[in-house]
PDB file of N, CA and C in Angstrom:
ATOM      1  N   UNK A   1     104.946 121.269 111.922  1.00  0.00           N
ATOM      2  CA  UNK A   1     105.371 120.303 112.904  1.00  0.00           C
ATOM      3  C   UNK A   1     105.822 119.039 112.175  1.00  0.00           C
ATOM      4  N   UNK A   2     107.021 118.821 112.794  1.00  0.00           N
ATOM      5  CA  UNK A   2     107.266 117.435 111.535  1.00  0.00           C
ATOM      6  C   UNK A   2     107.062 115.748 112.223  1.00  0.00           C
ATOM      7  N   UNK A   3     106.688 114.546 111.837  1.00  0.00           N
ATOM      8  CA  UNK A   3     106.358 113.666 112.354  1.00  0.00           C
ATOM      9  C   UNK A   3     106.786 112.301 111.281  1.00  0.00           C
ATOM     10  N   UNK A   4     107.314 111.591 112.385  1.00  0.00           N
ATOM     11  CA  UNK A   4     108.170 110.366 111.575  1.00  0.00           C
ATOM     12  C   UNK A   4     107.229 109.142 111.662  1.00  0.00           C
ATOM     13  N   UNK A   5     107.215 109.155 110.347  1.00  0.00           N
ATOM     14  CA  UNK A   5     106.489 107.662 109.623  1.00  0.00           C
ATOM     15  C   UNK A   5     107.406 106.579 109.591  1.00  0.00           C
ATOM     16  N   UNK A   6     107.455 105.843 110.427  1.00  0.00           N
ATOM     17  CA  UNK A   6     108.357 104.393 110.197  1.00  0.00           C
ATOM     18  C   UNK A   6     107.016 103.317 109.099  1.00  0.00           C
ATOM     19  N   UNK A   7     107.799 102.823 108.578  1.00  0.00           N
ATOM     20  CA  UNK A   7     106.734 101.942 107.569  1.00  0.00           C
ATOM     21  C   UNK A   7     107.458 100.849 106.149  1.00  0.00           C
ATOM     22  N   UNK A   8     107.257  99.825 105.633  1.00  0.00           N
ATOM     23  CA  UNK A   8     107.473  99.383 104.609  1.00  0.00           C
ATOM     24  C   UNK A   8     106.975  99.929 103.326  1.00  0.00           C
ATOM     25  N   UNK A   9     107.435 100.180 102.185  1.00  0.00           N
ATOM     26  CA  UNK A   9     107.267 100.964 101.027  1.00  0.00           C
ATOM     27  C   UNK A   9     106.797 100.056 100.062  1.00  0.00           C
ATOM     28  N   UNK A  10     105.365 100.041 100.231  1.00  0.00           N
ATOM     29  CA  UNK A  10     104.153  98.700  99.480  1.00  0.00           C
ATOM     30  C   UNK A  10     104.377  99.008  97.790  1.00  0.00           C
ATOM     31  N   UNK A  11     104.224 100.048  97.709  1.00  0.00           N
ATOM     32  CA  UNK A  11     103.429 100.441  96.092  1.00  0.00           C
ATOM     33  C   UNK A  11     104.317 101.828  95.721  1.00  0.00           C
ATOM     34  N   UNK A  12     104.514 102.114  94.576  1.00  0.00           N
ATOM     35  CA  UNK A  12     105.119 103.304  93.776  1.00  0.00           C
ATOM     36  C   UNK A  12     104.517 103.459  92.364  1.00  0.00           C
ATOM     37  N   UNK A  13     103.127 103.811  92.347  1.00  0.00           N
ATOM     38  CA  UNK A  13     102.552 104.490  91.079  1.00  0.00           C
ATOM     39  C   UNK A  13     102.860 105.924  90.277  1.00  0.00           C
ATOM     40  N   UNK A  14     103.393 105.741  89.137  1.00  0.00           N
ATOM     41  CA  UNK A  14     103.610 107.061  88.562  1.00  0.00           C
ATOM     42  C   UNK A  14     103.124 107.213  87.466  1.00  0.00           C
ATOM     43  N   UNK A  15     102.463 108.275  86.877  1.00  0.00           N
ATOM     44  CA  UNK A  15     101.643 108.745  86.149  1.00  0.00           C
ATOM     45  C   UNK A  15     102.098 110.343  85.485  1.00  0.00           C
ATOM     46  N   UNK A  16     101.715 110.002  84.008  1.00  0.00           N
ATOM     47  CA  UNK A  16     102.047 111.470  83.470  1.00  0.00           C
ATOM     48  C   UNK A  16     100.617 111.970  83.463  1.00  0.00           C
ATOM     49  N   UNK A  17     100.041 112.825  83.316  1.00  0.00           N
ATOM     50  CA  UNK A  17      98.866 113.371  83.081  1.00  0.00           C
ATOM     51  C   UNK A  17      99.052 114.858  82.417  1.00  0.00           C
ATOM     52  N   UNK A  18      97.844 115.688  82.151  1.00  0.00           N
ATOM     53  CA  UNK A  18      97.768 116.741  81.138  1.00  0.00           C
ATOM     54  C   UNK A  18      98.360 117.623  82.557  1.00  0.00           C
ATOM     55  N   UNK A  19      98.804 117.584  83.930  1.00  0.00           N
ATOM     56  CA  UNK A  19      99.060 118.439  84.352  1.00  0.00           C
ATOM     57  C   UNK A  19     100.642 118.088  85.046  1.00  0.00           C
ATOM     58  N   UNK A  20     101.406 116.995  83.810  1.00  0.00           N
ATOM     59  CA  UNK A  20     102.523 117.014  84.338  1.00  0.00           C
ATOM     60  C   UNK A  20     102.955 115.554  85.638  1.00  0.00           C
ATOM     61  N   UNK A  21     103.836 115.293  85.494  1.00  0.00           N
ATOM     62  CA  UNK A  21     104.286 114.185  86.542  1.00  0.00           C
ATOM     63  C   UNK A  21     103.618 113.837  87.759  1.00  0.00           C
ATOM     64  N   UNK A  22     103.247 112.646  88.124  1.00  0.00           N
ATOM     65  CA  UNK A  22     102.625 112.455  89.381  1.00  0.00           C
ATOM     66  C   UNK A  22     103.159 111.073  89.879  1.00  0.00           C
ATOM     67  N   UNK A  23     103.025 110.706  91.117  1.00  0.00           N
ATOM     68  CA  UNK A  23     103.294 109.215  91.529  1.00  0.00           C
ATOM     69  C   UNK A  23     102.334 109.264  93.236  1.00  0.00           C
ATOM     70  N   UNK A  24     101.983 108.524  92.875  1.00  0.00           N
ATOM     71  CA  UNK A  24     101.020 107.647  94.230  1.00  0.00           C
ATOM     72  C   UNK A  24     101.793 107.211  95.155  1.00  0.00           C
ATOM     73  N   UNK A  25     102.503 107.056  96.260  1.00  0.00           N
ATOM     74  CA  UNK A  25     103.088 106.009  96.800  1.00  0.00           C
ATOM     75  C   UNK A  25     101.964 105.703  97.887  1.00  0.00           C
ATOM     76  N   UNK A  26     102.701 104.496  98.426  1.00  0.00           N
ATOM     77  CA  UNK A  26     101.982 103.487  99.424  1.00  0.00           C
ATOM     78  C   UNK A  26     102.798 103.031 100.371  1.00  0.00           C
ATOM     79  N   UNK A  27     102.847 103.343 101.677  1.00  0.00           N
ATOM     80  CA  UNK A  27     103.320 102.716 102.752  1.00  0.00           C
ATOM     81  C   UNK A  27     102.790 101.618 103.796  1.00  0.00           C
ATOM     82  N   UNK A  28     103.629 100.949 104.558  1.00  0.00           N
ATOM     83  CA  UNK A  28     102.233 100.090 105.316  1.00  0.00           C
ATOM     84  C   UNK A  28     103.331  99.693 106.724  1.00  0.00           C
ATOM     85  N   UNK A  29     102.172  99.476 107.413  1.00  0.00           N
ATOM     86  CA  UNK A  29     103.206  99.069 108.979  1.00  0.00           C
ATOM     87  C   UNK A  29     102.201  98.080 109.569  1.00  0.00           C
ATOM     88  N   UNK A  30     102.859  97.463 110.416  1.00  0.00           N
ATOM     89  CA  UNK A  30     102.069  96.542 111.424  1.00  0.00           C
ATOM     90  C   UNK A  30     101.709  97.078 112.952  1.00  0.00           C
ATOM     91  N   UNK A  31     100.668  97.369 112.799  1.00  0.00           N
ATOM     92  CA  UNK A  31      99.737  98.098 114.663  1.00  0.00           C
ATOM     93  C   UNK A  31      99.182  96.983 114.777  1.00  0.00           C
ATOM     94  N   UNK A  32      99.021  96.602 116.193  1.00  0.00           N
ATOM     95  CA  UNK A  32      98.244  96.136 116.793  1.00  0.00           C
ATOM     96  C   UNK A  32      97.720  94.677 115.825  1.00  0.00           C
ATOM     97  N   UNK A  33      98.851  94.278 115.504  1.00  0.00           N
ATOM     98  CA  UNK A  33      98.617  93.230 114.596  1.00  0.00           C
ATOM     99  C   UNK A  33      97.731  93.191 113.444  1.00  0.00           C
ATOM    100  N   UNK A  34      97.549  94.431 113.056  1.00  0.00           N
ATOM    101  CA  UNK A  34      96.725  94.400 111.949  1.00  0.00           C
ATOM    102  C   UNK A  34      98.183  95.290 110.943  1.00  0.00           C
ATOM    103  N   UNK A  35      97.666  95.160 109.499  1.00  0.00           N
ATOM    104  CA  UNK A  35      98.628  95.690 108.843  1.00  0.00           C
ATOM    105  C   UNK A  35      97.839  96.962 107.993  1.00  0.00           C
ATOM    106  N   UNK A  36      98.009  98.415 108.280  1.00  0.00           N
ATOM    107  CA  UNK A  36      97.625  99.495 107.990  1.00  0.00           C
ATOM    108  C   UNK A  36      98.584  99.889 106.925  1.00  0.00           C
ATOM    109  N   UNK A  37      97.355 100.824 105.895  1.00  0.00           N
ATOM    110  CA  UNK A  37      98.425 101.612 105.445  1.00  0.00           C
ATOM    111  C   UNK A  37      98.086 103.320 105.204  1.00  0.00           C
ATOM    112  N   UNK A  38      99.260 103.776 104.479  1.00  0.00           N
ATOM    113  CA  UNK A  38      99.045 104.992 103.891  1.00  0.00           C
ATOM    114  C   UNK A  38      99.054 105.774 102.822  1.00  0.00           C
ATOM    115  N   UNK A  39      99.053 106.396 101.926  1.00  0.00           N
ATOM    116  CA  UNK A  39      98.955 106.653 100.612  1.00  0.00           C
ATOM    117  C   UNK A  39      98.946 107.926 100.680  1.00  0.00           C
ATOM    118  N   UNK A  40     100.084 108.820  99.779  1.00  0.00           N
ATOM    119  CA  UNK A  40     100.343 109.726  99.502  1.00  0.00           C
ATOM    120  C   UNK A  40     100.889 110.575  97.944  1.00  0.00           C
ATOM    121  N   UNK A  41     100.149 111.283  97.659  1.00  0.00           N
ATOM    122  CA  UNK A  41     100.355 112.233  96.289  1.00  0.00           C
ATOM    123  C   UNK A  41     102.340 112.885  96.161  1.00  0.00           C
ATOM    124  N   UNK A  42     102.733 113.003  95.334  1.00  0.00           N
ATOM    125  CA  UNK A  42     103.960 113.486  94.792  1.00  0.00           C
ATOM    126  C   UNK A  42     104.001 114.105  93.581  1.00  0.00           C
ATOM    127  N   UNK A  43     104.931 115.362  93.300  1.00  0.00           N
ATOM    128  CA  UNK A  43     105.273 115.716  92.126  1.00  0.00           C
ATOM    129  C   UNK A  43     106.363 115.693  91.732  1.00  0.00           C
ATOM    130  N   UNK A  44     107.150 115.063  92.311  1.00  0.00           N
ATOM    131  CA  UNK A  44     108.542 115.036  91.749  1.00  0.00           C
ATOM    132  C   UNK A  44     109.153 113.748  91.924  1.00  0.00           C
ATOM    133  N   UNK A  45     109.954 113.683  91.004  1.00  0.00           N
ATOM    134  CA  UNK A  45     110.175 112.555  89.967  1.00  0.00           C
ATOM    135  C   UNK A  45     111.231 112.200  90.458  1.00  0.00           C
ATOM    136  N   UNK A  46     112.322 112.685  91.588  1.00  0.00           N
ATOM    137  CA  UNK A  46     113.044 112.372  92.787  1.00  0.00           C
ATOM    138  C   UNK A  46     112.746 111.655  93.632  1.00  0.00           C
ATOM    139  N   UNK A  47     112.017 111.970  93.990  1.00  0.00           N
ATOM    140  CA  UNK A  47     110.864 111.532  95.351  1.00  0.00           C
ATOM    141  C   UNK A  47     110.727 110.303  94.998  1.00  0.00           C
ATOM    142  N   UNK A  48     109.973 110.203  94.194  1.00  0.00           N
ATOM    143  CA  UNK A  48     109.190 109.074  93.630  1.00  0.00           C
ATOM    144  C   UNK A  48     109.976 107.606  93.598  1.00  0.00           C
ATOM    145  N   UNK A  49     110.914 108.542  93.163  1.00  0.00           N
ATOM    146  CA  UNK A  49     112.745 107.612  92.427  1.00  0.00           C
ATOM    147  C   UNK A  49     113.295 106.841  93.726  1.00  0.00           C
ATOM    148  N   UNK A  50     113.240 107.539  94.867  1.00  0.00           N
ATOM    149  CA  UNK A  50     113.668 107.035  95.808  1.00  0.00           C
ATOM    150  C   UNK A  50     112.730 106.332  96.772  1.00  0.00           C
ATOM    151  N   UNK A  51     111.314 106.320  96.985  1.00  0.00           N
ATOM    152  CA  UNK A  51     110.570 105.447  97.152  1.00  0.00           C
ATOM    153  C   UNK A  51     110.626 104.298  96.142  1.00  0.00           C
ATOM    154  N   UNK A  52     110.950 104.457  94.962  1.00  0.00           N
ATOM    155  CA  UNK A  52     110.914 103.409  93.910  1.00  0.00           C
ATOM    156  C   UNK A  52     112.097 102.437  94.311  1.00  0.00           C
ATOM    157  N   UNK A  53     113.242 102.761  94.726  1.00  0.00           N
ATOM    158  CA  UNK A  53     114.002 102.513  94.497  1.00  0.00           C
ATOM    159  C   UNK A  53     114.771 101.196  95.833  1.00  0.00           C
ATOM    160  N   UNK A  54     113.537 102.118  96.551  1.00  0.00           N
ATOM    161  CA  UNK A  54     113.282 101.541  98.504  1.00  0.00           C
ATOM    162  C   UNK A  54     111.838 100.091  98.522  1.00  0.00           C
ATOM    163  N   UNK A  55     111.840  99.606  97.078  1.00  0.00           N
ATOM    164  CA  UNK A  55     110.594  99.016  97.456  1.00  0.00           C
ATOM    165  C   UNK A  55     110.461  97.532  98.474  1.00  0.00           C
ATOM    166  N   UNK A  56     109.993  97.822  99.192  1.00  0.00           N
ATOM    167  CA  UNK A  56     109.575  96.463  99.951  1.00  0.00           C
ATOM    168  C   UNK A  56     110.656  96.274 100.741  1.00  0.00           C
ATOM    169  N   UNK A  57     111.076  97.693 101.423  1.00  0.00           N
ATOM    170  CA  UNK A  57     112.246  97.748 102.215  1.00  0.00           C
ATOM    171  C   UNK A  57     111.461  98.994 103.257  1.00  0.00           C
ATOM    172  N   UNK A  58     111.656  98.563 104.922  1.00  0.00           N
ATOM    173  CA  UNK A  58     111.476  99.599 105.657  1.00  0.00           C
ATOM    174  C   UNK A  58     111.858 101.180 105.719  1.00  0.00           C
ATOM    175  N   UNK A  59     111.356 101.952 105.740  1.00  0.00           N
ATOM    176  CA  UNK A  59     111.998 103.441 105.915  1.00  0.00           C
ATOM    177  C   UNK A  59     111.249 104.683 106.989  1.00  0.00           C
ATOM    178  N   UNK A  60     112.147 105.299 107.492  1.00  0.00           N
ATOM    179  CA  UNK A  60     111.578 106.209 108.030  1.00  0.00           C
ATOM    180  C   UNK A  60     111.575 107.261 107.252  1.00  0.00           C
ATOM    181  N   UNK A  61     110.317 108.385 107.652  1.00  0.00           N
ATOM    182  CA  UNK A  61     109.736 109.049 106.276  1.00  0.00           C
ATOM    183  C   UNK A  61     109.543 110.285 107.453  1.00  0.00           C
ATOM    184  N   UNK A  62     110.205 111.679 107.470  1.00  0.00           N
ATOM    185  CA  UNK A  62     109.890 112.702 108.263  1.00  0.00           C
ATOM    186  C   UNK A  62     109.296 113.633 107.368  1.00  0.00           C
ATOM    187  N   UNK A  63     107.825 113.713 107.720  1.00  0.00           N
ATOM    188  CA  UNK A  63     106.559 114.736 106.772  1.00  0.00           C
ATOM    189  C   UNK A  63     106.449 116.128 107.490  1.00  0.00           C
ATOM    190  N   UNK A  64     106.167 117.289 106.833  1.00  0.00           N
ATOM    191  CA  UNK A  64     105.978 118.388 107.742  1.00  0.00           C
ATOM    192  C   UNK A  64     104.026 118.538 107.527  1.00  0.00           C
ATOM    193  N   UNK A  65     103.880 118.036 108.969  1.00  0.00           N
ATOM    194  CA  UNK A  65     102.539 118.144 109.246  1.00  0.00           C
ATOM    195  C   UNK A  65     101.918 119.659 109.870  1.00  0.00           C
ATOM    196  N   UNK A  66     100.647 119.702 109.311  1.00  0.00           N
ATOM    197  CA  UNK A  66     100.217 121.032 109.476  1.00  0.00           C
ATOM    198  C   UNK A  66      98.803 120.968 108.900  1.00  0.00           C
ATOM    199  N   UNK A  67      97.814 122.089 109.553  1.00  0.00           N
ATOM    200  CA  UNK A  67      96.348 122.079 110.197  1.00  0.00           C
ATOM    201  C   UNK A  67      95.660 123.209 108.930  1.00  0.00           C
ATOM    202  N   UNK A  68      94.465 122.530 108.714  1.00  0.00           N
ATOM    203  CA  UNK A  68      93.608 123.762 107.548  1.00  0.00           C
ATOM    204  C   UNK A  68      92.250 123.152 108.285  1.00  0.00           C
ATOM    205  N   UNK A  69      91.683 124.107 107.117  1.00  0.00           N
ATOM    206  CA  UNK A  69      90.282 123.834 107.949  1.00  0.00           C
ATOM    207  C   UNK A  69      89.344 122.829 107.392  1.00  0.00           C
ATOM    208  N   UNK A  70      89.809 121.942 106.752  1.00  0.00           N
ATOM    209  CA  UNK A  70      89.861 120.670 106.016  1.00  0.00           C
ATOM    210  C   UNK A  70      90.399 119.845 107.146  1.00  0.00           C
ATOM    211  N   UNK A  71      91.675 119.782 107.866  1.00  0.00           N
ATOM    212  CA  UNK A  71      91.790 119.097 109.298  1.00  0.00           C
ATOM    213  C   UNK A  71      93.289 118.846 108.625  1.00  0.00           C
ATOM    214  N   UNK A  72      94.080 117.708 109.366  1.00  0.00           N
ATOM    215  CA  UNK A  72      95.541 117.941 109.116  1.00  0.00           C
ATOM    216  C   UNK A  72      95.995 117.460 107.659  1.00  0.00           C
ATOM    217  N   UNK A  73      96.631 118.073 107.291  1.00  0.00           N
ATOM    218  CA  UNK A  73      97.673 117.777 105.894  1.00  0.00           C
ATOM    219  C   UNK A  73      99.078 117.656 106.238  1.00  0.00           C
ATOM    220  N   UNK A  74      99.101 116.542 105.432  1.00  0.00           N
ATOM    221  CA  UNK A  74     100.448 115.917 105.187  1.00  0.00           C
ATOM    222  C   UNK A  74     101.163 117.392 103.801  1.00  0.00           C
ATOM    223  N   UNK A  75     102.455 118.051 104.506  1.00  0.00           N
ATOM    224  CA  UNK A  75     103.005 118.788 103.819  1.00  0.00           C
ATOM    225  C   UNK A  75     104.686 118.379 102.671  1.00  0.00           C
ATOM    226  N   UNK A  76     105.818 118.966 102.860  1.00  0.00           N
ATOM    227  CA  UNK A  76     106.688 118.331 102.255  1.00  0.00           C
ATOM    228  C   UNK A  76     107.388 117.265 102.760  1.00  0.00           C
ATOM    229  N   UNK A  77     107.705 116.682 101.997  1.00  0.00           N
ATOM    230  CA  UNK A  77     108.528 115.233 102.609  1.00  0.00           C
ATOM    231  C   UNK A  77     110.038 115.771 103.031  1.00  0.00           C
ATOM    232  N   UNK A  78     110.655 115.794 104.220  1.00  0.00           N
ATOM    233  CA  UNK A  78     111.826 116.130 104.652  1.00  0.00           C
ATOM    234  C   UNK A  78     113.218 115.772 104.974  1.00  0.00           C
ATOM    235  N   UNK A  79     112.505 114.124 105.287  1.00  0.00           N
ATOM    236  CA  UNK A  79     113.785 113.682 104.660  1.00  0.00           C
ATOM    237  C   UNK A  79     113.053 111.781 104.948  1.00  0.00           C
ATOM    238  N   UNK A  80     113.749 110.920 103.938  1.00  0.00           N
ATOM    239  CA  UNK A  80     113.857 109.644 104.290  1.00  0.00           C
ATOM    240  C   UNK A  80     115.147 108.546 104.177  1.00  0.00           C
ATOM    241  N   UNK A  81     115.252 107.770 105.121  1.00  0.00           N
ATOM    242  CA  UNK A  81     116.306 106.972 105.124  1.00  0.00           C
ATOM    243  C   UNK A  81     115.448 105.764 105.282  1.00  0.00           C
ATOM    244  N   UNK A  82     116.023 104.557 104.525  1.00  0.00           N
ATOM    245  CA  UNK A  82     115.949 103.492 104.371  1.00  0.00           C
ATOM    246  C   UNK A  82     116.654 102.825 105.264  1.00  0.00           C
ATOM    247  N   UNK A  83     116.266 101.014 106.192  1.00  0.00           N
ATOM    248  CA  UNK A  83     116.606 100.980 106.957  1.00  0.00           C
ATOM    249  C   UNK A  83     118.052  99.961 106.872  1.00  0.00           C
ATOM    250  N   UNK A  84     118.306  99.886 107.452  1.00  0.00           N
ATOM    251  CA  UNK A  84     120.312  99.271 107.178  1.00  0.00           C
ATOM    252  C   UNK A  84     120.114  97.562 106.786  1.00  0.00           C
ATOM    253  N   UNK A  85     118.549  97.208 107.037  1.00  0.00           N
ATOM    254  CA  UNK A  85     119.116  95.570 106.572  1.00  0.00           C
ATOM    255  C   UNK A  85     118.371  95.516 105.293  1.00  0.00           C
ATOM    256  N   UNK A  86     118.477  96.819 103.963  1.00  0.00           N
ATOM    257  CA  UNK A  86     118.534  96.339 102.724  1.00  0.00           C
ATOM    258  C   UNK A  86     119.081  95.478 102.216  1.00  0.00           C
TER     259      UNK A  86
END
């Protein structure tokens, strides 16, 4: 099921490690007047590039969400666009 993250693009951590490329990102939005965020794992160095590249600029972020028995996971990232007043 896929579900759109509107949000500002806080943070872009990337990391090599013994198992190969990684990057952290960080999103954040304003609810209810408080400012939330979110944080998500990556392996590719694309991805990453283009959150990097989006920083401290709004974007919508369409994730393919889906259920284990752990409870919901965030699956592949499907597509994101950045918003027009870069």
């Amino acid at each position: 099921m896929p579900i759109t993250i509107v949000g500002i693009v806080e943070d872009v951590n990337s990391y090599e490690g013994k198992n190969g490329f990684g990057a952290t990102i960080t999103l954040s939005a304003l609810l209810n007047k408080r400012r939330k965020t979110i944080s998500f794992n990556t392996k590719s160095r694309e991805l990453a590039a283009t959150f990097e590249s989006n920083l401290q600029v709004e974007v919508t972020v369409v994730i393919e969400l889906s259920q284990s028995n752990f409870g919901l996971r965030l699956g592949e990232i499907m597509s994101i666009t950045p918003s027009k007043t870069k």
